[in-house]
N, C-alpha and C. Protein backbone atom coordinates (compact mmCIF):
# COMPACT_ATOMS: atom_id res chain seq x y z
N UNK A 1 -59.49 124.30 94.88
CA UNK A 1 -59.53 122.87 94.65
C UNK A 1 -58.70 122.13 95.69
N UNK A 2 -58.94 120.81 96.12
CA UNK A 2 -58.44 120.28 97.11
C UNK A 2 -57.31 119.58 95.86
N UNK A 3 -56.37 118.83 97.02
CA UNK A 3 -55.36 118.52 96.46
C UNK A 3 -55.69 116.90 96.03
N UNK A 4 -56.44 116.40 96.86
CA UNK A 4 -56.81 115.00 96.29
C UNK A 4 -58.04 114.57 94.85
N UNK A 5 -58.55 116.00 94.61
CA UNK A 5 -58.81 115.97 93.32
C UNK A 5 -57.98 115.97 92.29
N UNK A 6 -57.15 117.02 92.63
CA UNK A 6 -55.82 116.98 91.30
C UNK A 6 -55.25 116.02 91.29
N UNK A 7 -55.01 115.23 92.58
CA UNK A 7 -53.95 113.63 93.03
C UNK A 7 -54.94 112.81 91.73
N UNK A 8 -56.56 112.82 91.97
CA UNK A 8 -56.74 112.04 91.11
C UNK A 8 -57.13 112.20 89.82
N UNK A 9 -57.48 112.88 89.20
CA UNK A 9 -56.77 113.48 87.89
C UNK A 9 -55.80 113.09 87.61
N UNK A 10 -54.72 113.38 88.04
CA UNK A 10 -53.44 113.42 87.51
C UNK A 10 -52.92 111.95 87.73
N UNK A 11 -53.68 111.22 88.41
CA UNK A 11 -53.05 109.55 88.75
C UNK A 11 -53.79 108.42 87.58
N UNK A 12 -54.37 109.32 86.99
CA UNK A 12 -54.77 108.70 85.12
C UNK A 12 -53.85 109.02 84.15
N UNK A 13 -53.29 107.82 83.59
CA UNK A 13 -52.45 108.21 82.34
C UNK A 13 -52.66 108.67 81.47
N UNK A 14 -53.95 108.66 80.99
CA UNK A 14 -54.35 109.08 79.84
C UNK A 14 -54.79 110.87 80.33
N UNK A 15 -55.37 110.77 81.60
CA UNK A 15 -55.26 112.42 81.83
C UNK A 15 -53.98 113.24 82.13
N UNK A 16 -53.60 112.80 82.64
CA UNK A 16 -52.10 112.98 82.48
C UNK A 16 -51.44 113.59 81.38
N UNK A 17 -51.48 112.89 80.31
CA UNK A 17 -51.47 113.14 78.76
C UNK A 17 -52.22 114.32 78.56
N UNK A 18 -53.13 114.17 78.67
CA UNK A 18 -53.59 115.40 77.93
C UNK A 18 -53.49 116.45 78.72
N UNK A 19 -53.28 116.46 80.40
CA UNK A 19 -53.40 117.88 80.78
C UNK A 19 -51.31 118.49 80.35
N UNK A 20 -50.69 117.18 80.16
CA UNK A 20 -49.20 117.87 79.93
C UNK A 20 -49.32 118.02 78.56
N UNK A 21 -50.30 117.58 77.52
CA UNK A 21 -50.06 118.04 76.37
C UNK A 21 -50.47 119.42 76.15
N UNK A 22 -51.38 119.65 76.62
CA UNK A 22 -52.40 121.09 76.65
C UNK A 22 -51.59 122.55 77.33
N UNK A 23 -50.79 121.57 78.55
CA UNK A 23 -49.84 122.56 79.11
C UNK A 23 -48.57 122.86 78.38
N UNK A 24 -48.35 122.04 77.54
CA UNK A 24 -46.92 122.05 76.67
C UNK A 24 -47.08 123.10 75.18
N UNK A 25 -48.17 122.48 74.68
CA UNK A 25 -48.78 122.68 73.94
C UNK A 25 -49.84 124.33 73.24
N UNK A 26 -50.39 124.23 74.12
CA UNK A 26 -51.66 125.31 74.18
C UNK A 26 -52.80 124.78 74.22
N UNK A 27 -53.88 125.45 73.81
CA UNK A 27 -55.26 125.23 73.88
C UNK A 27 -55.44 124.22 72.57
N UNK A 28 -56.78 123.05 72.25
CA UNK A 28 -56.75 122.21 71.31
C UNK A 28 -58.19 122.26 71.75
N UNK A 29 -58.86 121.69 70.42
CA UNK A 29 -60.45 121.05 70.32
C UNK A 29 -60.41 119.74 70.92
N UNK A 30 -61.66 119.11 71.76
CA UNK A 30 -61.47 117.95 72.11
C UNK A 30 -61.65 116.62 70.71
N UNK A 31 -61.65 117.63 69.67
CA UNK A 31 -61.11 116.56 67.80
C UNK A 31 -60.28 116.14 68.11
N UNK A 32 -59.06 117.49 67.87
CA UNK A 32 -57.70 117.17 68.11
C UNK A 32 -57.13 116.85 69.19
N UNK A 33 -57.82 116.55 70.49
CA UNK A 33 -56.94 115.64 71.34
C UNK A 33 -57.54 114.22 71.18
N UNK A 34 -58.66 114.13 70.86
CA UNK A 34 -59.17 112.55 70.13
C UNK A 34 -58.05 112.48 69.51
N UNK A 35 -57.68 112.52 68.30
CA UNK A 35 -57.27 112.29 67.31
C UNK A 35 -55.55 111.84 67.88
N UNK A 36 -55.44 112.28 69.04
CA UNK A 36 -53.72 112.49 69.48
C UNK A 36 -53.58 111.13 70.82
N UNK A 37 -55.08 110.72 71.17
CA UNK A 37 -55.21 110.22 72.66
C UNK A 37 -54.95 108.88 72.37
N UNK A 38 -55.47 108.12 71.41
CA UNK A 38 -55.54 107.04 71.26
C UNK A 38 -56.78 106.21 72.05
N UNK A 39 -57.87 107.31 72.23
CA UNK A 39 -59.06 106.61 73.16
C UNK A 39 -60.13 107.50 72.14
N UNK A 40 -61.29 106.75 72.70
CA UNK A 40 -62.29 106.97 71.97
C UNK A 40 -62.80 108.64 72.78
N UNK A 41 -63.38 109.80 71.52
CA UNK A 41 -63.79 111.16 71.90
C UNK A 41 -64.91 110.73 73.33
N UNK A 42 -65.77 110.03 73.29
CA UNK A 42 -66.65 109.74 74.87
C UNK A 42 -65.42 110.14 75.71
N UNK A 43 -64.59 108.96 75.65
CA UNK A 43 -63.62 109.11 76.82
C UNK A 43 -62.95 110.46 76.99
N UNK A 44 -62.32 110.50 76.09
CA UNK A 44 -61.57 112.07 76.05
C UNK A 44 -62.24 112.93 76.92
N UNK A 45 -63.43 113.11 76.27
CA UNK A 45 -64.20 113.90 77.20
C UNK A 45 -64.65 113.64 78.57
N UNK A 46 -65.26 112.83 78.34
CA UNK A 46 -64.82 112.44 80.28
C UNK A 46 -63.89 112.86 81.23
N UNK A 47 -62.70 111.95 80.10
CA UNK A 47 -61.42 112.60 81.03
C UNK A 47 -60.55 114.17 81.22
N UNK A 48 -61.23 114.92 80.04
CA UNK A 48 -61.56 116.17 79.83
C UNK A 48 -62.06 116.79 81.01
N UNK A 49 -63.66 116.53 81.28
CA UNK A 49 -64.26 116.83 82.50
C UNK A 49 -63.70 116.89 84.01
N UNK A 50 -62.96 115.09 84.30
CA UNK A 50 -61.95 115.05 85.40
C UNK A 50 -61.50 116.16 85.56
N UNK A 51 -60.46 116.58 84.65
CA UNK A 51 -59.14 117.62 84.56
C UNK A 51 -60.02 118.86 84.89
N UNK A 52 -61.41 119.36 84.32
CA UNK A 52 -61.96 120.58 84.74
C UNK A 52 -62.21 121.02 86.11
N UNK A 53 -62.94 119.54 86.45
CA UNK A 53 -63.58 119.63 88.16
C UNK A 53 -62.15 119.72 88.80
N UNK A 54 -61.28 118.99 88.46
CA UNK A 54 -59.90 119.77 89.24
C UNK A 54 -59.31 120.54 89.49
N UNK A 55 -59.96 121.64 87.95
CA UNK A 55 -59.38 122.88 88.29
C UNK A 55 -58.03 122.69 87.36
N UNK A 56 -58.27 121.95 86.60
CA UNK A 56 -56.81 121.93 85.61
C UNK A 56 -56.69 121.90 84.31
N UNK A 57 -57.75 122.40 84.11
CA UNK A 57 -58.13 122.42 82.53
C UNK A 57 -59.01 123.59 82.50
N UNK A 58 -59.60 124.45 81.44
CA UNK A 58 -60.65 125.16 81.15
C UNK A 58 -61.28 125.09 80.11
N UNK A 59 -62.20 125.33 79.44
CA UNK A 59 -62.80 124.95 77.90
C UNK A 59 -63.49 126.62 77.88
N UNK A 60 -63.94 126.49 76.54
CA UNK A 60 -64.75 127.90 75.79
C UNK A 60 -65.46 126.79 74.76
N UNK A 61 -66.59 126.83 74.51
CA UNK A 61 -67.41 126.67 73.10
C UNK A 61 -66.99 127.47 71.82
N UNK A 62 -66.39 126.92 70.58
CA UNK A 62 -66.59 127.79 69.49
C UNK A 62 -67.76 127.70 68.64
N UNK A 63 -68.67 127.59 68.10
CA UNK A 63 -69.97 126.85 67.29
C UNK A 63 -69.48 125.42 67.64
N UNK A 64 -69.30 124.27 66.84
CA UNK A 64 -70.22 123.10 67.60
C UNK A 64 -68.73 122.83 68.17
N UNK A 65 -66.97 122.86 68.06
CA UNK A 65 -65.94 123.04 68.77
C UNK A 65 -66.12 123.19 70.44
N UNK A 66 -65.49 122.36 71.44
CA UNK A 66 -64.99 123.07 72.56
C UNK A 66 -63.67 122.80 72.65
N UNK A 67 -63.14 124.04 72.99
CA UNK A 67 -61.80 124.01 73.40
C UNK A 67 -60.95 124.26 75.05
N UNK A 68 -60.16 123.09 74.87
CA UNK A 68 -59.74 123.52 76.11
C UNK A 68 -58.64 123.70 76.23
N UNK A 69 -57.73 124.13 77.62
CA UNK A 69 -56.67 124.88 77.63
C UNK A 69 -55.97 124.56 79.76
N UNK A 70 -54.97 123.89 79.08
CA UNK A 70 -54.05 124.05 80.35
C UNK A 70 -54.22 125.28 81.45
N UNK A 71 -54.85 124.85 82.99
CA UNK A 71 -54.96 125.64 83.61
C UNK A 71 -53.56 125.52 84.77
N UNK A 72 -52.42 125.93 84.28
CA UNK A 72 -51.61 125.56 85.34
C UNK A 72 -51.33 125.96 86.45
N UNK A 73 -52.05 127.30 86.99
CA UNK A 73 -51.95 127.35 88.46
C UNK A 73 -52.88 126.45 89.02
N UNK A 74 -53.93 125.67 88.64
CA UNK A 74 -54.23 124.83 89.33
C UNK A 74 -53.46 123.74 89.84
N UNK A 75 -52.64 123.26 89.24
CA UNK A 75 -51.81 122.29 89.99
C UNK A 75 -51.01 123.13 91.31
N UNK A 76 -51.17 124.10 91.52
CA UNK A 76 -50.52 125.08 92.39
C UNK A 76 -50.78 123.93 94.09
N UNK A 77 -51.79 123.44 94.29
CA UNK A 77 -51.68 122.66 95.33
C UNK A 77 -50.75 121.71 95.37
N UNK A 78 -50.44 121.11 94.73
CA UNK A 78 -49.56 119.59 94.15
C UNK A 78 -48.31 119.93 94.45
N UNK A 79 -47.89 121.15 93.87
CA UNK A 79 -46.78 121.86 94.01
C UNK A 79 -46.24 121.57 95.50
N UNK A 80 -47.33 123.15 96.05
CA UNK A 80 -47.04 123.06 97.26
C UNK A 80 -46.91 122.34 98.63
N UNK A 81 -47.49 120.91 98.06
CA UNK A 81 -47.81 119.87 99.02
C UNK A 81 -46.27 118.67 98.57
N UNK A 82 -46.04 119.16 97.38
CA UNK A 82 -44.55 118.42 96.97
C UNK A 82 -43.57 119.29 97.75
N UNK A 83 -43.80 120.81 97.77
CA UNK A 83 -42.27 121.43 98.21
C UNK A 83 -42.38 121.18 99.73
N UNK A 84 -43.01 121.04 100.57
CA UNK A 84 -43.39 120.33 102.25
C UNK A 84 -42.66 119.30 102.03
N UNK A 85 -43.68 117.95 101.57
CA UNK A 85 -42.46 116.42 101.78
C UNK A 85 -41.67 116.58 101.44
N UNK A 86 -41.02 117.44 100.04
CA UNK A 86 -39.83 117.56 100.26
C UNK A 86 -38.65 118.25 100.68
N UNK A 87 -39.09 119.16 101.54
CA UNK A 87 -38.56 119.59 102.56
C UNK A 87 -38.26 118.13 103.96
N UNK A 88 -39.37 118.00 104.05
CA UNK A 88 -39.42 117.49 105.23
C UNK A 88 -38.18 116.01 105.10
N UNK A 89 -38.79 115.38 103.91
CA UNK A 89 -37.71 114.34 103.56
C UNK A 89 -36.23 114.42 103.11
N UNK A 90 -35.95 115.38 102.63
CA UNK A 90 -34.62 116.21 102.58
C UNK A 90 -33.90 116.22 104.22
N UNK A 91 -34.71 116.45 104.84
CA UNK A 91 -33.97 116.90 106.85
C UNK A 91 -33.42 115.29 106.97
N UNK A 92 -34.96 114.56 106.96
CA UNK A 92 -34.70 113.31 107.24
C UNK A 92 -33.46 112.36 106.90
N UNK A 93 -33.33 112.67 105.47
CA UNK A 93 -32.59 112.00 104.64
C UNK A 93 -31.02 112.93 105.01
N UNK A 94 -30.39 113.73 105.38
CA UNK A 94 -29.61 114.38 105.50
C UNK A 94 -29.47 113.92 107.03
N UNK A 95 -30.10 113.88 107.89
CA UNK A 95 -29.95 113.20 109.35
C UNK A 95 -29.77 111.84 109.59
N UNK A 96 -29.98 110.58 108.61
CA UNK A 96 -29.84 109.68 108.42
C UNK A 96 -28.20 109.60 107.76
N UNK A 97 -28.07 110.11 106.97
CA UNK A 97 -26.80 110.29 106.38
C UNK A 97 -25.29 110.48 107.81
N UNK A 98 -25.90 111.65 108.78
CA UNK A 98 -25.34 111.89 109.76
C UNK A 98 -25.37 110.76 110.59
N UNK A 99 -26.36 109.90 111.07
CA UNK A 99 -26.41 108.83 111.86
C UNK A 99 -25.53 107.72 111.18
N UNK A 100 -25.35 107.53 109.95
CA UNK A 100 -24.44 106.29 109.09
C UNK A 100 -22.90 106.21 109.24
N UNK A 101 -23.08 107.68 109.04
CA UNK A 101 -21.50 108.33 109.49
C UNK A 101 -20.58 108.13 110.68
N UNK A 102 -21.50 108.27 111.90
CA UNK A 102 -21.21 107.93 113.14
C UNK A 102 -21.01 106.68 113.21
N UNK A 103 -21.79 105.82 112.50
CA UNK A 103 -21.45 104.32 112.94
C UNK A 103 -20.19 103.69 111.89
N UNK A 104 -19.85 104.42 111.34
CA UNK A 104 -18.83 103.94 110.25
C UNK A 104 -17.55 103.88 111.21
């Protein structure tokens, strides 16, 4: 999965919600995350779907139930594209610090 799928996924509040509830949580029916979302089941599911094509969610069918379930190495890009800038902004910010110093 590219990383600007998960960027947008995850830049919905309401998906947001549910992929940290699911990850906190465990696996749930898309009932019981209706019931927890405060949005109507259409939506849920929709935003359900988002989180899949990202690669950050998974579902199983039980009879007429689907359930889904926190896929958290998918955020594994997000991660790694956070531990870079912040690397990189860490140097910056530590060399700036050094330049303030000098002029003090």
């Amino acid at each position: 999965m590219t990383s600007d799928l998960i960027f947008k996924a995850l830049g919905d509040g309401t998906r947001r919600s549910l992929f940290e509830r699911l990850a906190r949580e465990g696996e749930h029916s898309v009932h019981a995350l209706t019931a927890l979302a405060g949005v109507s089941q259409p939506m849920v599911s929709r935003h359900l779907g988002q989180l899949k094509r990202a690669g950050l969610v998974t579902s199983r069918r039980a009879g007429r139930e689907t359930f889904y379930a926190a896929r958290t190495k998918g955020i594994g890009p997000v991660v790694e594209w956070m531990a870079l800038y912040g690397a990189l902004w860490s140097q910056r910010f530590v060399a700036l610090e050094k330049l303030a110093e000098r002029q003090r």
